[in-house]
Protein backbone atom coordinates (compact mmCIF):
# COMPACT_ATOMS: atom_id res chain seq x y z
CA UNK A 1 62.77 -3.58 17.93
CA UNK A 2 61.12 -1.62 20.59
CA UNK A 3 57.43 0.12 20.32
CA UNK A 4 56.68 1.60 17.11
CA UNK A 5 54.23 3.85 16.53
CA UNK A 6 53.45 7.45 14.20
CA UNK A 7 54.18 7.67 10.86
CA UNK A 8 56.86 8.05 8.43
CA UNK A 9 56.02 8.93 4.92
CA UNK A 10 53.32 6.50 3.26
CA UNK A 11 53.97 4.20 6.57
CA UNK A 12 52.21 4.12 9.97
CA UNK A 13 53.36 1.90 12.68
CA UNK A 14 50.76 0.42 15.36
CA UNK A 15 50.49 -2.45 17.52
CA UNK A 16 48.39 -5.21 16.64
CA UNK A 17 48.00 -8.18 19.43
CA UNK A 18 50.99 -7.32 21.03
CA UNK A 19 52.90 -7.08 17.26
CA UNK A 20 54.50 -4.27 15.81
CA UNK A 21 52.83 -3.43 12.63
CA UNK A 22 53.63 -1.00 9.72
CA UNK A 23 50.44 -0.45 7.42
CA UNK A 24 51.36 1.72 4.26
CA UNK A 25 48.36 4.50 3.91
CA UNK A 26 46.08 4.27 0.59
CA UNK A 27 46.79 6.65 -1.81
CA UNK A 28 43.06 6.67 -3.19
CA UNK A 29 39.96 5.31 -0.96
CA UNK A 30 36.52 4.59 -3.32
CA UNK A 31 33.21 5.56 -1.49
CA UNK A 32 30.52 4.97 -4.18
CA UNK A 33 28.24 4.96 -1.60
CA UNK A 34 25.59 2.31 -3.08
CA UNK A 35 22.33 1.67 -1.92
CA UNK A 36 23.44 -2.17 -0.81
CA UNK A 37 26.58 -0.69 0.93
CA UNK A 38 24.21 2.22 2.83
CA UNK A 39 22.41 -1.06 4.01
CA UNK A 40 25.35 -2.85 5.39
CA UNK A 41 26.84 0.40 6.79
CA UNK A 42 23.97 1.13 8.65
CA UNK A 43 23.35 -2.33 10.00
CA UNK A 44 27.01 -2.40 11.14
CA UNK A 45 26.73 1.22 12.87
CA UNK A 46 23.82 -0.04 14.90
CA UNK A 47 25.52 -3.40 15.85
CA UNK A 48 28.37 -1.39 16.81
CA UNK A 49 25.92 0.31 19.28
CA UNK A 50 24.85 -2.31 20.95
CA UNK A 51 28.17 -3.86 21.46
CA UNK A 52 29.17 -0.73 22.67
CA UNK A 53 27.44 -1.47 25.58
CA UNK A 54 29.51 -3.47 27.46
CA UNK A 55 32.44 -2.92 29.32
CA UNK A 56 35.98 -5.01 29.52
CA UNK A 57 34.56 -7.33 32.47
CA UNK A 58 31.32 -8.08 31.04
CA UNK A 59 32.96 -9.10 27.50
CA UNK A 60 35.56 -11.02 29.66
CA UNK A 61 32.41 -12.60 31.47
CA UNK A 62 30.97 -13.46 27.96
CA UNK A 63 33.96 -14.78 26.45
CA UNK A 64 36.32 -16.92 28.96
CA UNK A 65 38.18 -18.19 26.30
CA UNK A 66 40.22 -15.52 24.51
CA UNK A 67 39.23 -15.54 20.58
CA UNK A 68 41.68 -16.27 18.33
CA UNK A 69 42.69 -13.41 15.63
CA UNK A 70 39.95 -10.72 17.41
CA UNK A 71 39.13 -8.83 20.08
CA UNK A 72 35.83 -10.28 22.71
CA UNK A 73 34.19 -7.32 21.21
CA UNK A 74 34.46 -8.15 17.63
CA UNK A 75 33.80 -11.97 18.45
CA UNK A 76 30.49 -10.33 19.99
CA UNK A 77 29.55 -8.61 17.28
CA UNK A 78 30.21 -11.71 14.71
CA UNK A 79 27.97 -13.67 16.62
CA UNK A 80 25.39 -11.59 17.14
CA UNK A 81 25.87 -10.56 13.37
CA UNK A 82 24.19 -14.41 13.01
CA UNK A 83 21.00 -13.36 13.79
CA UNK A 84 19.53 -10.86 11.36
CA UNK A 85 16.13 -10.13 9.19
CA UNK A 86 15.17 -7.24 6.59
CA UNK A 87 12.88 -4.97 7.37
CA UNK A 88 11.53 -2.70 4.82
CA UNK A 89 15.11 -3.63 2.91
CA UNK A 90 16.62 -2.36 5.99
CA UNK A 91 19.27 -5.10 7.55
CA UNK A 92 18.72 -4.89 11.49
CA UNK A 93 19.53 -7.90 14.16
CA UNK A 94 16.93 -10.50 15.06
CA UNK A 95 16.76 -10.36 19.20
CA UNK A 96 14.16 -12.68 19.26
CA UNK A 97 16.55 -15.16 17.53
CA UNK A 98 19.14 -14.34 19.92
CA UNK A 99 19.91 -18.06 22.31
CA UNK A 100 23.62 -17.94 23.29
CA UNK A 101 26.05 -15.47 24.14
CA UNK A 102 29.61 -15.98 24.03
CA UNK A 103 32.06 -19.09 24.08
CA UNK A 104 32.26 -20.99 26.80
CA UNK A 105 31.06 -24.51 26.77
CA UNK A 106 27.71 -25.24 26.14
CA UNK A 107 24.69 -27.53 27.32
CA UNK A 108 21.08 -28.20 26.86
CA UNK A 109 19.22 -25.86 29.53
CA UNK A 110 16.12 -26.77 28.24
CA UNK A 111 13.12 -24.09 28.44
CA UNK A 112 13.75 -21.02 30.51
CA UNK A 113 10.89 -19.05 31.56
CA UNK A 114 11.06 -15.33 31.75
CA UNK A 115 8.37 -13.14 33.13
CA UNK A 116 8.17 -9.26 33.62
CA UNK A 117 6.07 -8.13 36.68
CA UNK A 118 6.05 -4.66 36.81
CA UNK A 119 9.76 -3.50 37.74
CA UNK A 120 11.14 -7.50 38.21
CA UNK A 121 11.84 -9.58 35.92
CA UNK A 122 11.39 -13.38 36.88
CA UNK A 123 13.71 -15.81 35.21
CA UNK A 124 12.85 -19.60 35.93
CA UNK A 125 14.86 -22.40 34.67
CA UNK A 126 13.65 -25.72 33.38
CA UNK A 127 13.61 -28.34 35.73
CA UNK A 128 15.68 -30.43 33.64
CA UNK A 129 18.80 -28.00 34.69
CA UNK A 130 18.06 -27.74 38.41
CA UNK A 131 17.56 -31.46 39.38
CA UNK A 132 21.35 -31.36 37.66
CA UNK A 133 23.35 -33.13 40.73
CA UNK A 134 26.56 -32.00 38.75
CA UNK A 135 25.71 -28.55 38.80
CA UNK A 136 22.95 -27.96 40.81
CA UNK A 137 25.43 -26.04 43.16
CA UNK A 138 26.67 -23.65 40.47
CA UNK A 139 25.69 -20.25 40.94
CA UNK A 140 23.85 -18.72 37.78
CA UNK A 141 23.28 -14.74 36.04
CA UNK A 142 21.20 -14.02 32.93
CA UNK A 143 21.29 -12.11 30.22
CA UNK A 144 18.34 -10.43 29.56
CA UNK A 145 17.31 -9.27 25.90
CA UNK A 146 14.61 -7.02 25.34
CA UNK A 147 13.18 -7.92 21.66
CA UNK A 148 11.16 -4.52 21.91
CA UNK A 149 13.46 -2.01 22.65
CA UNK A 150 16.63 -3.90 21.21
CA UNK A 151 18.60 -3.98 24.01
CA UNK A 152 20.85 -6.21 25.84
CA UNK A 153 21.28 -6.26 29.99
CA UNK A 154 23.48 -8.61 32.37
CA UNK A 155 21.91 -7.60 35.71
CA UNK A 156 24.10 -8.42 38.70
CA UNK A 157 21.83 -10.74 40.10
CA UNK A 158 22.64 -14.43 40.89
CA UNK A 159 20.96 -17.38 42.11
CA UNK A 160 22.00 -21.29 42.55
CA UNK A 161 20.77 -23.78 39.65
CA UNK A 162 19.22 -25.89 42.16
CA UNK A 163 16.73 -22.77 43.43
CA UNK A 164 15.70 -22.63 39.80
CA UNK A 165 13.84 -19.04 40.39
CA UNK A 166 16.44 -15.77 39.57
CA UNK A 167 14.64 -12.37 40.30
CA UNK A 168 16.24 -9.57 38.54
CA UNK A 169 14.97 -6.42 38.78
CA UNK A 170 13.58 -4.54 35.30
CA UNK A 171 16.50 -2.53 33.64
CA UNK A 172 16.73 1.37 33.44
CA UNK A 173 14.76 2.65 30.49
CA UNK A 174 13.12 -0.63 29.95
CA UNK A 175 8.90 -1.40 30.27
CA UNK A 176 7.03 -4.11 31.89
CA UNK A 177 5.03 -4.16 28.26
CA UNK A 178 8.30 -5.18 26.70
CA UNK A 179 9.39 -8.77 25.21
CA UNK A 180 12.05 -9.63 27.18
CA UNK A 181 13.68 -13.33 26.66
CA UNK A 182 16.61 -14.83 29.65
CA UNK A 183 19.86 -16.50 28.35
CA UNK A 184 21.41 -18.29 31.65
CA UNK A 185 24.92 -18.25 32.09
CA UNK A 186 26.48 -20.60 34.98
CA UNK A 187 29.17 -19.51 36.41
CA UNK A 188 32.51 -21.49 38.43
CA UNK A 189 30.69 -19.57 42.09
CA UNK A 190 28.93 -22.77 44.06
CA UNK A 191 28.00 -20.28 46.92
CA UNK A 192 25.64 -17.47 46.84
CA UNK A 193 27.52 -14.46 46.80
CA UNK A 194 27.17 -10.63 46.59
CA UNK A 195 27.21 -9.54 43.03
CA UNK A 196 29.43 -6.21 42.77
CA UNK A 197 30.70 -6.64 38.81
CA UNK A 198 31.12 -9.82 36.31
CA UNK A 199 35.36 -9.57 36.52
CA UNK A 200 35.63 -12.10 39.71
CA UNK A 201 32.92 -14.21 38.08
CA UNK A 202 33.58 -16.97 34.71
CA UNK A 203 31.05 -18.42 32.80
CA UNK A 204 31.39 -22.53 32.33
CA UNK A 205 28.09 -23.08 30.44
CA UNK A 206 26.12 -21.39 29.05
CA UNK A 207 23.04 -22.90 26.35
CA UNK A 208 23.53 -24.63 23.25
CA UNK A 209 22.09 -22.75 20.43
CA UNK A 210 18.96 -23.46 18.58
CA UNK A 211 18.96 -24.91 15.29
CA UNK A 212 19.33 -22.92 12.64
CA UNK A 213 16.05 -21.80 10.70
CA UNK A 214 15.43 -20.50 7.40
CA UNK A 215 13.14 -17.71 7.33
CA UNK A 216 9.90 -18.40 5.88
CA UNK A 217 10.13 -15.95 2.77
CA UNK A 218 6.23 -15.95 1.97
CA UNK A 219 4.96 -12.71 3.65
CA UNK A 220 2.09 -13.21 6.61
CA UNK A 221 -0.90 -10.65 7.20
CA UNK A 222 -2.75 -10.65 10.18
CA UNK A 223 -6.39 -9.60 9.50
CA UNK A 224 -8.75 -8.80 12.14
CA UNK A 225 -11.87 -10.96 10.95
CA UNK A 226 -14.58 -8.78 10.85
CA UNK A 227 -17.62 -11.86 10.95
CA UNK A 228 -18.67 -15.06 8.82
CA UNK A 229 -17.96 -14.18 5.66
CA UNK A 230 -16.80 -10.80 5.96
CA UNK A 231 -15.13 -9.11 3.55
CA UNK A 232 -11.28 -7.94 4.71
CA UNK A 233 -8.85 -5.03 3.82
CA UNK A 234 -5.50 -5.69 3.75
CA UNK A 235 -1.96 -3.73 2.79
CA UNK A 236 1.15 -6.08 1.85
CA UNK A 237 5.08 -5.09 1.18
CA UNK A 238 6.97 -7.23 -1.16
CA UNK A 239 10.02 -5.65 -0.31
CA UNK A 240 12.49 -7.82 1.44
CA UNK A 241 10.96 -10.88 0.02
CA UNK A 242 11.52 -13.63 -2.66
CA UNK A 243 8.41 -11.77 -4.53
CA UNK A 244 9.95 -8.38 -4.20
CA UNK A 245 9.59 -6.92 -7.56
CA UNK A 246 7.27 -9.37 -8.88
CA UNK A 247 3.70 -7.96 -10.67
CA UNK A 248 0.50 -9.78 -9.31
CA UNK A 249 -2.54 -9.78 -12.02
CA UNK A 250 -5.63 -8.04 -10.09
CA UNK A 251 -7.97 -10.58 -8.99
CA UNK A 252 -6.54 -13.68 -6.84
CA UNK A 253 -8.79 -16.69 -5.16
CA UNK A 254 -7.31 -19.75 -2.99
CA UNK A 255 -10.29 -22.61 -2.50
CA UNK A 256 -13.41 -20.55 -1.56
CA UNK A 257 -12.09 -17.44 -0.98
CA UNK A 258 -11.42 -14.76 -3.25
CA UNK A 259 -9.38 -11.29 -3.11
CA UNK A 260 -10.10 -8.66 -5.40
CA UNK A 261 -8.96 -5.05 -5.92
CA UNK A 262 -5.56 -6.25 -5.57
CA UNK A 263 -3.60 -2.93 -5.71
CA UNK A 264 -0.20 -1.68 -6.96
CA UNK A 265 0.63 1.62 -4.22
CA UNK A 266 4.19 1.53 -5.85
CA UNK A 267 7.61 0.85 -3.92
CA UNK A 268 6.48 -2.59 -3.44
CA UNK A 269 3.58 -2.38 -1.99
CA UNK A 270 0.12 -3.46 -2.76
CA UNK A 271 -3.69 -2.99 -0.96
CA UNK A 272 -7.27 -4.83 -1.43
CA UNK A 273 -9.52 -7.36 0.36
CA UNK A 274 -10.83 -10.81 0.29
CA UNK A 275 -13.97 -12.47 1.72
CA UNK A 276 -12.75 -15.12 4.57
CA UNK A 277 -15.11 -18.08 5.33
CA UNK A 278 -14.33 -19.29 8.61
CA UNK A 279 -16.03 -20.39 11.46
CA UNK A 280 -16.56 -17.15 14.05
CA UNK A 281 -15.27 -19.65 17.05
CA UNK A 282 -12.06 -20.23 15.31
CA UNK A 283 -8.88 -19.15 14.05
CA UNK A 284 -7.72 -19.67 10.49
CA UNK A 285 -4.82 -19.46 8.14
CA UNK A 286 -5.77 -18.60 4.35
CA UNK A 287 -3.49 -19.64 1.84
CA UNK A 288 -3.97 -17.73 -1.32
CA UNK A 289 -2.38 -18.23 -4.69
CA UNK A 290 -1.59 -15.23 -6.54
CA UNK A 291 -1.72 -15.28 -10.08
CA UNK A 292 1.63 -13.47 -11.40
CA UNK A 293 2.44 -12.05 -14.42
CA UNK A 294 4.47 -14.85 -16.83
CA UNK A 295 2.83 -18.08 -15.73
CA UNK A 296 4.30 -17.71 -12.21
CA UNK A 297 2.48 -17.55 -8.93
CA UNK A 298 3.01 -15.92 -5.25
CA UNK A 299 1.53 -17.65 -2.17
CA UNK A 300 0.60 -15.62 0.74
CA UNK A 301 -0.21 -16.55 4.10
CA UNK A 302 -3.39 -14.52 5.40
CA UNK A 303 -3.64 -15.28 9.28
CA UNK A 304 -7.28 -14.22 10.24
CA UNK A 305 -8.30 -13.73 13.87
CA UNK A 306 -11.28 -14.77 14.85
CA UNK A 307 -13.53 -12.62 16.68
CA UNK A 308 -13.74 -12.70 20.29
């Protein structure tokens, strides 16, 4: 059976991993359109967008080792798909979170440095990797994510393991006031050579990733501490959170402080102020217990800034 492809009354024929595939078309298609499906829609439109971003030979770069069942682009996507937070109920991807890229083999690469000097970007790896006799030869790239802008760059740079330093210069569009973080990728080159694309080049490690953490749920204010016992404004959003929906009483105290003119602004949100007594020298974190409605209480976390 040769190529098949166009339709033929409820059937359409395409090619699927190198199969020929009929899919019958659907009579009736359901588009409710619910608030929790706008969410996920819209998180996968802008994950789309970033994955959009790179070409064949970068994703080829990324991904050595062909995934089984999906394409390097949709392998991308599921794995950066790992990495997300709400924000204002809205589902968008974590970059900060963001350790590993890809599938090749992994290792421990320690702590890498990365530093943005006005249009450079300075990657340095741990010294752990460099003083690597195994691969202290191997030639190394980075990926660069900007947590900022949400944004992710492979610049054509590439340095030897063993020189630990990798200057890169400061992508189009991007700011030296960014935060950028540097994922190094080492690749099968154990010469320095001319960087004109990532097809000749293969990555054979890249880092292991972190461990995985579960978000801390109780929301954290940062207050700008106005003096000893000052008294502090504050605004707080529930939504997103385990209290989301929840109804504090108006008054709340933890130890020696107090809050009061705790404030319902609607849509989950709430206003007031509290009297901090900490030393002027010092940072401190307040923990205040909220008194809820129904014998249940909400903790918040108030980080207060000391003055400087």
């Amino acid at each position: 059976m040769g190529r098949v492809k166009g339709s033929a009354g409820n059937m359409t024929g395409c090619k699927v991993y190198d199969k020929n595939v009929l899919r019958a078309k659907a009579f009736e298609v359901s588009n409710p359109k619910t608030p929790a499906q706008q969410v996920q829609r819209s998180f996968f439109k802008s994950l789309a967008a970033i994955c959009a971003t790179f070409n064949e030979d970068e994703l080829r770069f990324l991904f050595p080792q062909k995934p089984k069942s999906m394409s390097r682009r949709n392998a991308l996507s599921k794995q950066l798909a790992e990495d997300v937070i709400l924000v204002d109920g809205e589902k968008v991807l974590d970059f900060a979170s963001i350790d590993t890229l890809g599938n090749a083999p992994t290792m421990d690469f320690g702590s890498t440095q990365c530093v943005v000097n006005g249009s450079n970007v300075t990657v340095t790896l741990d010294s752990m990797v460099s003083q690597n006799e195994t691969y202290g030869d191997n030639m190394f790239v980075v990926a660069l994510v900007n947590v900022t802008k949400g944004l992710i760059d492979i610049p054509l740079v590439g340095e030897q393991i063993k020189t630990r330093t990798l200057v890169a210069p400061l992508p189009t569009g991007w700011e030296s006031a960014d935060e950028v973080n540097a994922i190094p990728l080492m690749t099968g080159e154990k010469k320095k050579i001319i960087l004109v694309g990532t097809g000749t080049l293969g990555v054979v490690r890249r880092p292991a990733p972190g461990p995985s953490v579960t978000p801390d749920p109780t929301p954290t204010i940062v207050v700008e501490c106005e003096g000893l016992n000052a008294w502090n404004t504050f605004s707080l959003d529930l939504k997103g959170t385990v209290y989301e929906g929840a109804t504090p009483d108006s008054m709340m105290q933890g130890e020696t402080r107090l809050c009061s003119s705790f404030n319902d602004l609607g849509d989950g949100s709430y206003s007031g102020s509290f009297l901090a007594n900490v030393d002027s020298e010092q940072d401190a974190t307040l923990i205040v217990v909220v008194p809820m409605v129904g014998e249940k209480t909400m903790q918040i976390r108030f980080v207060v800034v000391g003055p400087t």
